[in-house]
N, C-alpha and C. Protein backbone atom coordinates (compact mmCIF):
# COMPACT_ATOMS: atom_id res chain seq x y z
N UNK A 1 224.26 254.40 102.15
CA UNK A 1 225.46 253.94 102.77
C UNK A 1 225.57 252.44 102.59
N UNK A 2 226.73 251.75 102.47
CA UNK A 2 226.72 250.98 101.95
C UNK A 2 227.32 249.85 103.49
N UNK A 3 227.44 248.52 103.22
CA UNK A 3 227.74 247.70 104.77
C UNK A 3 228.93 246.84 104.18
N UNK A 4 229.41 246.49 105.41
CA UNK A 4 230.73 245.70 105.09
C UNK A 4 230.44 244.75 103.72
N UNK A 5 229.66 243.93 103.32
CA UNK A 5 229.08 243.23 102.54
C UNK A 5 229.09 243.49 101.27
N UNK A 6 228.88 244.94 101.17
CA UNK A 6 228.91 245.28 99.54
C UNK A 6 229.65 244.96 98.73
N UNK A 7 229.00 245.10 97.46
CA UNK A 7 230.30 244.68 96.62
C UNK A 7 231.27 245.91 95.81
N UNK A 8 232.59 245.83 95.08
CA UNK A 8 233.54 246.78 94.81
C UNK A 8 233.00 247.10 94.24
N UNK A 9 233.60 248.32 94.22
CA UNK A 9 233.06 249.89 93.08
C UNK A 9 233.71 248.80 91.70
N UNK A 10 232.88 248.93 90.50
CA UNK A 10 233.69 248.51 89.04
C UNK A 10 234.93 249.24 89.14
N UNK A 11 234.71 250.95 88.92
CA UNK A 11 236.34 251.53 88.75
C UNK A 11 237.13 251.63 89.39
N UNK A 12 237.17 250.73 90.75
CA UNK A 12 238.04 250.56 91.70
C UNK A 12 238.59 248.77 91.07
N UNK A 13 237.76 248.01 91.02
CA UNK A 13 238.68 246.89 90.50
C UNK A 13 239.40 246.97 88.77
N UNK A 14 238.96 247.58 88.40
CA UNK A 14 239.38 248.09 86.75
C UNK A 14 240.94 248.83 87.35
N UNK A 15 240.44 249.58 88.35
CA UNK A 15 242.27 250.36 88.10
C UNK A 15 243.27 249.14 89.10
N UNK A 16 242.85 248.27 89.68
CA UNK A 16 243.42 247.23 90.44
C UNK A 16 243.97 246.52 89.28
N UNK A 17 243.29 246.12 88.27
CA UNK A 17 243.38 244.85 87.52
C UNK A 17 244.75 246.02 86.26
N UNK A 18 244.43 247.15 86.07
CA UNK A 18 245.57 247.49 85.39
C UNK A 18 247.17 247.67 85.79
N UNK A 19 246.42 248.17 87.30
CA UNK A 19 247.63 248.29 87.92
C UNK A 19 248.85 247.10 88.34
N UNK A 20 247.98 245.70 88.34
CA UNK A 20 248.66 244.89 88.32
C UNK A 20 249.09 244.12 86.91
N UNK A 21 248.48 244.18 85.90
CA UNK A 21 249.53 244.50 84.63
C UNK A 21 250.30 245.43 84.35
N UNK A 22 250.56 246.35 84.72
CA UNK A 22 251.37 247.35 84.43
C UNK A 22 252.75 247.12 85.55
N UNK A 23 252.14 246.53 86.82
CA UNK A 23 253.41 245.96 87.60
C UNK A 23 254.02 244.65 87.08
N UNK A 24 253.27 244.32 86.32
CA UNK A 24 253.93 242.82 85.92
C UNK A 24 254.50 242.87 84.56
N UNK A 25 254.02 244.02 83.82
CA UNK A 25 255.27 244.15 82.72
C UNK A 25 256.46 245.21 82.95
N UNK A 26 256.73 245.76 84.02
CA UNK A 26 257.45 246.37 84.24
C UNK A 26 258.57 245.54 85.04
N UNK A 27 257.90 244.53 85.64
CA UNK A 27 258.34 243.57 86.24
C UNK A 27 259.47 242.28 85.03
N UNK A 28 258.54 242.31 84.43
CA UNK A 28 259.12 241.45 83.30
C UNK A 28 260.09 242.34 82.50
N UNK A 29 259.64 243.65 82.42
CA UNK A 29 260.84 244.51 81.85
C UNK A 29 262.26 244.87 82.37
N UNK A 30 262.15 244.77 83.83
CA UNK A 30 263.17 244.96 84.76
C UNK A 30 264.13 243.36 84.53
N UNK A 31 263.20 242.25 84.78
CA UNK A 31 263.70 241.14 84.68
C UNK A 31 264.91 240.92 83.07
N UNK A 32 263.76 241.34 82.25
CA UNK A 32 264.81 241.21 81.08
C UNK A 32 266.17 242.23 80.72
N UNK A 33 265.93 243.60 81.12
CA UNK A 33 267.07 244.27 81.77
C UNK A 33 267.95 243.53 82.39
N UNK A 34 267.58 243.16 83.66
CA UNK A 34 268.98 242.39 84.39
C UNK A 34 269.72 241.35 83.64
N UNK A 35 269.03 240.17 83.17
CA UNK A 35 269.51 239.13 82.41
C UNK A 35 270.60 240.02 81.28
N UNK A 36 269.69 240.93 80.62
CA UNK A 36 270.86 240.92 79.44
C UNK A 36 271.76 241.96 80.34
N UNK A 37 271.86 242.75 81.08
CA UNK A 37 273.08 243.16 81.51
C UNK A 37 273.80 242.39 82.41
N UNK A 38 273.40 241.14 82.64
CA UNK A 38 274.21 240.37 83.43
C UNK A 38 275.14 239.39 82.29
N UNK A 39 274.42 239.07 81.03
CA UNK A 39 274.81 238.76 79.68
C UNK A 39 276.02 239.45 79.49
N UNK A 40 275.82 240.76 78.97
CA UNK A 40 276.67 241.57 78.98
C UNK A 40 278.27 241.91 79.32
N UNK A 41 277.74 241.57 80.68
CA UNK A 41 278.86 241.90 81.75
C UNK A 41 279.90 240.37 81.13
N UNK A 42 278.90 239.40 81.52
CA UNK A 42 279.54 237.91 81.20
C UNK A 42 280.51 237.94 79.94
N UNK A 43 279.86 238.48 78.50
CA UNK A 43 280.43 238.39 77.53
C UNK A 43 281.85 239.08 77.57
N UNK A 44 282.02 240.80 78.06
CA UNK A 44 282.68 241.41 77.86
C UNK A 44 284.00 241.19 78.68
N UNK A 45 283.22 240.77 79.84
CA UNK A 45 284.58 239.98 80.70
C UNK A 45 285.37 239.04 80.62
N UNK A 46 285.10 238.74 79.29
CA UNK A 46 286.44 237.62 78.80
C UNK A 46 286.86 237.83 77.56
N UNK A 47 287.28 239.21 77.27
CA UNK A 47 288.33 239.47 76.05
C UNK A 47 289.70 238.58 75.87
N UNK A 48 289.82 238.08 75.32
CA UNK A 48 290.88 237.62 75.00
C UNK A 48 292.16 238.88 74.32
N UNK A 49 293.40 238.45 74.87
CA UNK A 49 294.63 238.88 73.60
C UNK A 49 295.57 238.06 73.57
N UNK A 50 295.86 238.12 72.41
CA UNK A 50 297.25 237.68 71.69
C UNK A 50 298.37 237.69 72.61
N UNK A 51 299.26 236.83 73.11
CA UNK A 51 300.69 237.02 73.70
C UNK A 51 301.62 236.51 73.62
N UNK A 52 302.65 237.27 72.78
CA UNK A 52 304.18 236.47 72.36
C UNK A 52 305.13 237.49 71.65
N UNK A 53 306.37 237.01 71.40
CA UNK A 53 307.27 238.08 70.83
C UNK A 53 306.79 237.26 69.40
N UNK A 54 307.07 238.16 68.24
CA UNK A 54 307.43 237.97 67.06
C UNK A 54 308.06 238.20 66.31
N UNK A 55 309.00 237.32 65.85
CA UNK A 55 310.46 237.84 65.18
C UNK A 55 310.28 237.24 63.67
N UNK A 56 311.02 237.69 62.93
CA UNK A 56 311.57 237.30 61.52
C UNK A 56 311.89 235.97 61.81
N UNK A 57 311.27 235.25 60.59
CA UNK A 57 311.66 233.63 60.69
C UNK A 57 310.89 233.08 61.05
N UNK A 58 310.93 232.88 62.26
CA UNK A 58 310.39 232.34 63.41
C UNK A 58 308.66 232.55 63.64
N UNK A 59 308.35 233.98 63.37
CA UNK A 59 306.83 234.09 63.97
C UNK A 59 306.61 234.43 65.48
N UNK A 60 305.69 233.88 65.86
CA UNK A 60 305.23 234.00 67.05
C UNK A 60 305.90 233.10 68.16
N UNK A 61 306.80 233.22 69.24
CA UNK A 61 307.38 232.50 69.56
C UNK A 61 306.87 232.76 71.24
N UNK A 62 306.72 231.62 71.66
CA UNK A 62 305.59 231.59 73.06
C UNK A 62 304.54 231.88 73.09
N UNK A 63 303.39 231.33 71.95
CA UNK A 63 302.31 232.23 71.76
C UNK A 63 301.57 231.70 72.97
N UNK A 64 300.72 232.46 73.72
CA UNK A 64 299.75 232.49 74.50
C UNK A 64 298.70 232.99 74.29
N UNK A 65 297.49 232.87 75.49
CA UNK A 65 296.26 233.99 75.30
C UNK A 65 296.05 234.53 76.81
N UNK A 66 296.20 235.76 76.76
CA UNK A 66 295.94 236.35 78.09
C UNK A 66 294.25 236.91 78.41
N UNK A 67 293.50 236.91 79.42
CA UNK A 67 292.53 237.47 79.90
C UNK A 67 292.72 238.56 80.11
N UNK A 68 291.85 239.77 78.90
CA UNK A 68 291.73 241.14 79.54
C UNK A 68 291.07 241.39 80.75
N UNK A 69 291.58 242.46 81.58
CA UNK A 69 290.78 242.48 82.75
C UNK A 69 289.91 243.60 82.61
N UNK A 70 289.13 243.85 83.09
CA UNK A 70 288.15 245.21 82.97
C UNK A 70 289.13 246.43 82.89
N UNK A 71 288.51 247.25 81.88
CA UNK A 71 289.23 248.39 81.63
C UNK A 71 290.07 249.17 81.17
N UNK A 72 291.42 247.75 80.50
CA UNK A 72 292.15 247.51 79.84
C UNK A 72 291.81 247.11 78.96
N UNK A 73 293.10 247.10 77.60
CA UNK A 73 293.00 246.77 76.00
C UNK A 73 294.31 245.87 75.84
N UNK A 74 294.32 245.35 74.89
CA UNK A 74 295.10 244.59 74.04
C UNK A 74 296.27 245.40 73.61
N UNK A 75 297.27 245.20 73.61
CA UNK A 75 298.90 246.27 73.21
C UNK A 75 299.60 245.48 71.66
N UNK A 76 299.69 245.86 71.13
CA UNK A 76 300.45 245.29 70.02
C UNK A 76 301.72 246.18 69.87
N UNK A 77 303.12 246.22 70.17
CA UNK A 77 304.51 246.84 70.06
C UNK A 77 305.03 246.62 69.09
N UNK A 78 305.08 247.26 67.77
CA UNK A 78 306.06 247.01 66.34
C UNK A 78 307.57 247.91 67.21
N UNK A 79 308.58 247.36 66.82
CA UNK A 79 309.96 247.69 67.12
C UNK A 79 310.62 247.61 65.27
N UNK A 80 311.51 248.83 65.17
CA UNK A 80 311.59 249.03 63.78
C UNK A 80 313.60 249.16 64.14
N UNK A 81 314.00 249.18 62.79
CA UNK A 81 315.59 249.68 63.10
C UNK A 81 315.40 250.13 61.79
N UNK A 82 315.35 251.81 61.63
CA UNK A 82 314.91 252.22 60.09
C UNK A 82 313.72 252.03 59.95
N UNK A 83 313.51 251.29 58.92
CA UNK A 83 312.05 251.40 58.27
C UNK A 83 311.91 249.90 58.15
N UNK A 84 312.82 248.53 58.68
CA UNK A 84 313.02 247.09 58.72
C UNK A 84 312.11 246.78 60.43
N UNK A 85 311.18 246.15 60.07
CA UNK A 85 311.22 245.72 60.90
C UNK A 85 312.05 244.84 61.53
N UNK A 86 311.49 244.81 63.51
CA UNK A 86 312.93 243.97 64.23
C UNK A 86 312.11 242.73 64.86
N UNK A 87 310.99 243.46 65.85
CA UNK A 87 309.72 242.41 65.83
C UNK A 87 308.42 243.09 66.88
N UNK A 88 307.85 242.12 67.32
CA UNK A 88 306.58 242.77 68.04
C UNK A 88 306.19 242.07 69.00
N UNK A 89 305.85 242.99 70.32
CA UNK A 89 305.08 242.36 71.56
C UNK A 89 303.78 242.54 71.09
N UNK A 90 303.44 241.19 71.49
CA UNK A 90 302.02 241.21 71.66
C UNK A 90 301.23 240.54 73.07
N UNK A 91 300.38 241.68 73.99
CA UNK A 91 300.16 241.18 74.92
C UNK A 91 299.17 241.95 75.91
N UNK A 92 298.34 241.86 76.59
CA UNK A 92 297.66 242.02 77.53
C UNK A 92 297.98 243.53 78.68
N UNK A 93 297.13 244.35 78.21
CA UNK A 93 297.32 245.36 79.10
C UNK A 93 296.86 245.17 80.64
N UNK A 94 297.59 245.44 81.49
CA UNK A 94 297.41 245.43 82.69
C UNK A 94 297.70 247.07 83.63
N UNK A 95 296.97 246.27 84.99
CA UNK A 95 297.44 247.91 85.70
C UNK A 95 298.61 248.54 85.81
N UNK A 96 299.33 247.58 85.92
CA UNK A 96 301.43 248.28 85.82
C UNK A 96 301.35 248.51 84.70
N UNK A 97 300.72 248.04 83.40
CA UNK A 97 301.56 248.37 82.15
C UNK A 97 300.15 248.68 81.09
N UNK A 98 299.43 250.06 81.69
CA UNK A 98 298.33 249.66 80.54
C UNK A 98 298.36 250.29 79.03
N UNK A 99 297.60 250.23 78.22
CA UNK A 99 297.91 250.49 77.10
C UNK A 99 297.42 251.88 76.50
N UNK A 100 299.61 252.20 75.85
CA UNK A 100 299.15 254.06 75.82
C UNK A 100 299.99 253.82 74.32
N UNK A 101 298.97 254.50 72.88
CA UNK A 101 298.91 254.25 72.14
C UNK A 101 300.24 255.42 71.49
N UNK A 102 301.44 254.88 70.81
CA UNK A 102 302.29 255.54 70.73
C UNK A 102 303.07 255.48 68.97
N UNK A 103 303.04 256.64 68.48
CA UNK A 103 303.65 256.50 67.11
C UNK A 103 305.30 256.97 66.75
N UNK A 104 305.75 256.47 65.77
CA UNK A 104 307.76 256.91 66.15
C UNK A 104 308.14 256.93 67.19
N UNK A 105 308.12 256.32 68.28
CA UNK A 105 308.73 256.80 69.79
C UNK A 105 310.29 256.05 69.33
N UNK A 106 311.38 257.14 69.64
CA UNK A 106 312.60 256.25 69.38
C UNK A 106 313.18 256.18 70.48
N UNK A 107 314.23 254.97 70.15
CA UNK A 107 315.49 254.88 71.78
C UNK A 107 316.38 255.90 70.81
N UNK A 108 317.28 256.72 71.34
CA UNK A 108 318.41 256.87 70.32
C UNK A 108 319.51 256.10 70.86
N UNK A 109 319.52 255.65 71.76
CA UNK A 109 320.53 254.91 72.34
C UNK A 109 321.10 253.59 71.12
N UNK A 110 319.79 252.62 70.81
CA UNK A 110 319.97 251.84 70.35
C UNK A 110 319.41 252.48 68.26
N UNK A 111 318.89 253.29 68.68
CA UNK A 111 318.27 253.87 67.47
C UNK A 111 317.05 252.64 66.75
N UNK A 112 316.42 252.39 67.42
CA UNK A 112 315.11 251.69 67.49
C UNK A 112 313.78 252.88 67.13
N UNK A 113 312.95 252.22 66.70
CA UNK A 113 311.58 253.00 66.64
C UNK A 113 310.21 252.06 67.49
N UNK A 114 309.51 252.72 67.68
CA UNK A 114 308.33 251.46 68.36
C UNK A 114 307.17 252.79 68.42
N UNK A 115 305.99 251.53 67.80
CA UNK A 115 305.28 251.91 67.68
C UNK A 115 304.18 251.12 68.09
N UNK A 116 302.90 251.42 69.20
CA UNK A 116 302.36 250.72 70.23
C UNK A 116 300.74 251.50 69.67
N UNK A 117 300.03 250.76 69.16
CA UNK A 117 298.36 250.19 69.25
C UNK A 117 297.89 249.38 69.97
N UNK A 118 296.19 250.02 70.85
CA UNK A 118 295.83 249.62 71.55
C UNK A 118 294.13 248.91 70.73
N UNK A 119 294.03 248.08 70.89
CA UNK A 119 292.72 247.51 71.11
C UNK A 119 291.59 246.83 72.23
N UNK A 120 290.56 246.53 71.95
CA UNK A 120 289.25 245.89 72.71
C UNK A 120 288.46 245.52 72.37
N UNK A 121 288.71 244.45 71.00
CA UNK A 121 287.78 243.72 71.24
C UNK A 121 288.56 242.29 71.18
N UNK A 122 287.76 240.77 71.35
CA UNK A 122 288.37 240.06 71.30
C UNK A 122 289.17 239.87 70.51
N UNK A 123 290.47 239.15 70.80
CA UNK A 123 291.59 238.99 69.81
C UNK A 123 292.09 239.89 68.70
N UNK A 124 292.07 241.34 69.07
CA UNK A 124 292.29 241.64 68.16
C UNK A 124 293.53 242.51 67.65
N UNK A 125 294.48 241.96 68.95
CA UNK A 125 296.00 242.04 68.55
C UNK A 125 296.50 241.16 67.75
N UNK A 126 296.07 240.70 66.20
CA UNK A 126 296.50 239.42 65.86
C UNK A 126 297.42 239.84 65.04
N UNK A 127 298.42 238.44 65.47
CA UNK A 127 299.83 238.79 64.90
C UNK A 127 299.67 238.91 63.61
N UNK A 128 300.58 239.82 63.15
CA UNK A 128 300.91 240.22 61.75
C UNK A 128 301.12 238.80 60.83
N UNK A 129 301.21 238.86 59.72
CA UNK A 129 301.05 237.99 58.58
C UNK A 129 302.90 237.50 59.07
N UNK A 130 302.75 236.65 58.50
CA UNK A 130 304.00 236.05 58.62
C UNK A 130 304.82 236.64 57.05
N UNK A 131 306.69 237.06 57.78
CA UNK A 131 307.23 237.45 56.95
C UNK A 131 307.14 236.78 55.36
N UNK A 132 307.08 237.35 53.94
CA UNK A 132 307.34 236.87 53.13
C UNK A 132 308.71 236.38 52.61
N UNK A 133 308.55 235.35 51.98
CA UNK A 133 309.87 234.22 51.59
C UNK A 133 311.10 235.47 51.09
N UNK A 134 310.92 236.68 50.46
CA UNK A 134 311.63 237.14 49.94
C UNK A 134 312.16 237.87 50.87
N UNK A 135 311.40 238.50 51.94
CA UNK A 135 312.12 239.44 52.96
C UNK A 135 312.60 238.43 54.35
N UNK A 136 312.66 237.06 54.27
CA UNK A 136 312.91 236.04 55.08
C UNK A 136 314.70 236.10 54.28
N UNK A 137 314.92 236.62 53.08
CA UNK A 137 316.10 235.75 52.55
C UNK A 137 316.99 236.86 52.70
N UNK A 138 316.26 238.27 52.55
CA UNK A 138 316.99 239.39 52.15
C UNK A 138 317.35 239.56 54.00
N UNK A 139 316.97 239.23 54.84
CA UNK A 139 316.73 239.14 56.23
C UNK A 139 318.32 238.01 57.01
N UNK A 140 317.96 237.37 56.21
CA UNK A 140 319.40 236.25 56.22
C UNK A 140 320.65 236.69 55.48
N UNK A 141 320.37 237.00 54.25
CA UNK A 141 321.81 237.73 53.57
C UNK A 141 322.78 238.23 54.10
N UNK A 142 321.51 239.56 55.12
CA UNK A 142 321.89 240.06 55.59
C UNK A 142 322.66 240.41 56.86
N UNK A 143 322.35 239.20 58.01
CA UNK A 143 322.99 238.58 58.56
C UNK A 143 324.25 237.93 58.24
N UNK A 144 324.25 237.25 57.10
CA UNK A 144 324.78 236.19 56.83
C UNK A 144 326.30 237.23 56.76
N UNK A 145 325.92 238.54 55.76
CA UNK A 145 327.22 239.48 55.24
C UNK A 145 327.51 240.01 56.58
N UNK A 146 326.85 240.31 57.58
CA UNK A 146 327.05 241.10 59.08
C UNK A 146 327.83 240.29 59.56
N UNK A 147 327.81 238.98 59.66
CA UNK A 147 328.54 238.11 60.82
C UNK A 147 329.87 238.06 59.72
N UNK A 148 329.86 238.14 57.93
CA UNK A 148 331.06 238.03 57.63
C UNK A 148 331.89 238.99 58.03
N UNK A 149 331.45 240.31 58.19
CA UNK A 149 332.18 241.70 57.94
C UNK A 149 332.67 241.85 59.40
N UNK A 150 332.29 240.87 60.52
CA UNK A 150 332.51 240.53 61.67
C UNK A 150 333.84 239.96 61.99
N UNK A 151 333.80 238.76 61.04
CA UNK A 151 335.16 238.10 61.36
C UNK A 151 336.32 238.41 60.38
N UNK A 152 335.82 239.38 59.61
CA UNK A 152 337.17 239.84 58.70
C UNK A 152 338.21 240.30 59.43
């Protein structure tokens, strides 16, 4: 029998000494878990999108950048008359208006087409290329003969 005095069993401090490495890399494993999902969270919570109308000519007119909010995507709206384009929202899905991905949807009223893509990642409603010089002129002509056939 042994007296208060004695000293530890070896395989009693052997499973002490593992057990407290095994708490301390689990420890360190938990730790690095949190960081990068707190990373994570940080990064994803600031999507950016694109926001402005875009018309012929002109481009992007009021461009802004809106903050996605969790859960939501980025909306990009092509508006067509025929097969011409007319122009495009670009802008930030939110809870009143979030983003529902839509192909040919027409008015017939106005006889419009629109067609609505959704994205998530940063910026990646980016506005379309800017019209070319030739469909900038054929774009004006065409105006130009509309407003004549107007005042005839």
């Amino acid at each position: 029998m042994q007296t208060s005095g004695s000293r530890i069993p070896e395989n009693l401090l052997l499973t002490s000494a593992v057990t407290t490495t095994i708490l301390g890399t689990l420890t360190m494993k938990g730790l690095l878990l949190l960081t990068l999902s707190a990373l994570l969270c940080w990064v994803s919570a600031d999507i950016r999108c694109h926001s402005c109308y875009k018309v012929p000519v002109l481009g992007c007119v009021d461009r802004q950048s809106c903050r996605l909010e969790p859960g939501h995507q980025c909306l990009t709206t092509n508006v067509y008359l025929g097969k011409m384009w007319v122009f495009s929202n670009l802008r930030c899905g939110t809870p009143e208006e979030p983003c529902r991905e839509a192909f040919n949807q027409t008015n017939h009223k106005l006889g419009l087409n629109y067609n609505t893509t959704c994205c998530s990642k940063d910026n990646c409603n980016s506005p379309a290329p800017r019209p070319t010089p030739t469909l900038t002129l054929v774009f004006l002509t065409s105006l130009a003969g509309l407003g004549l056939w107007l005042l005839h």
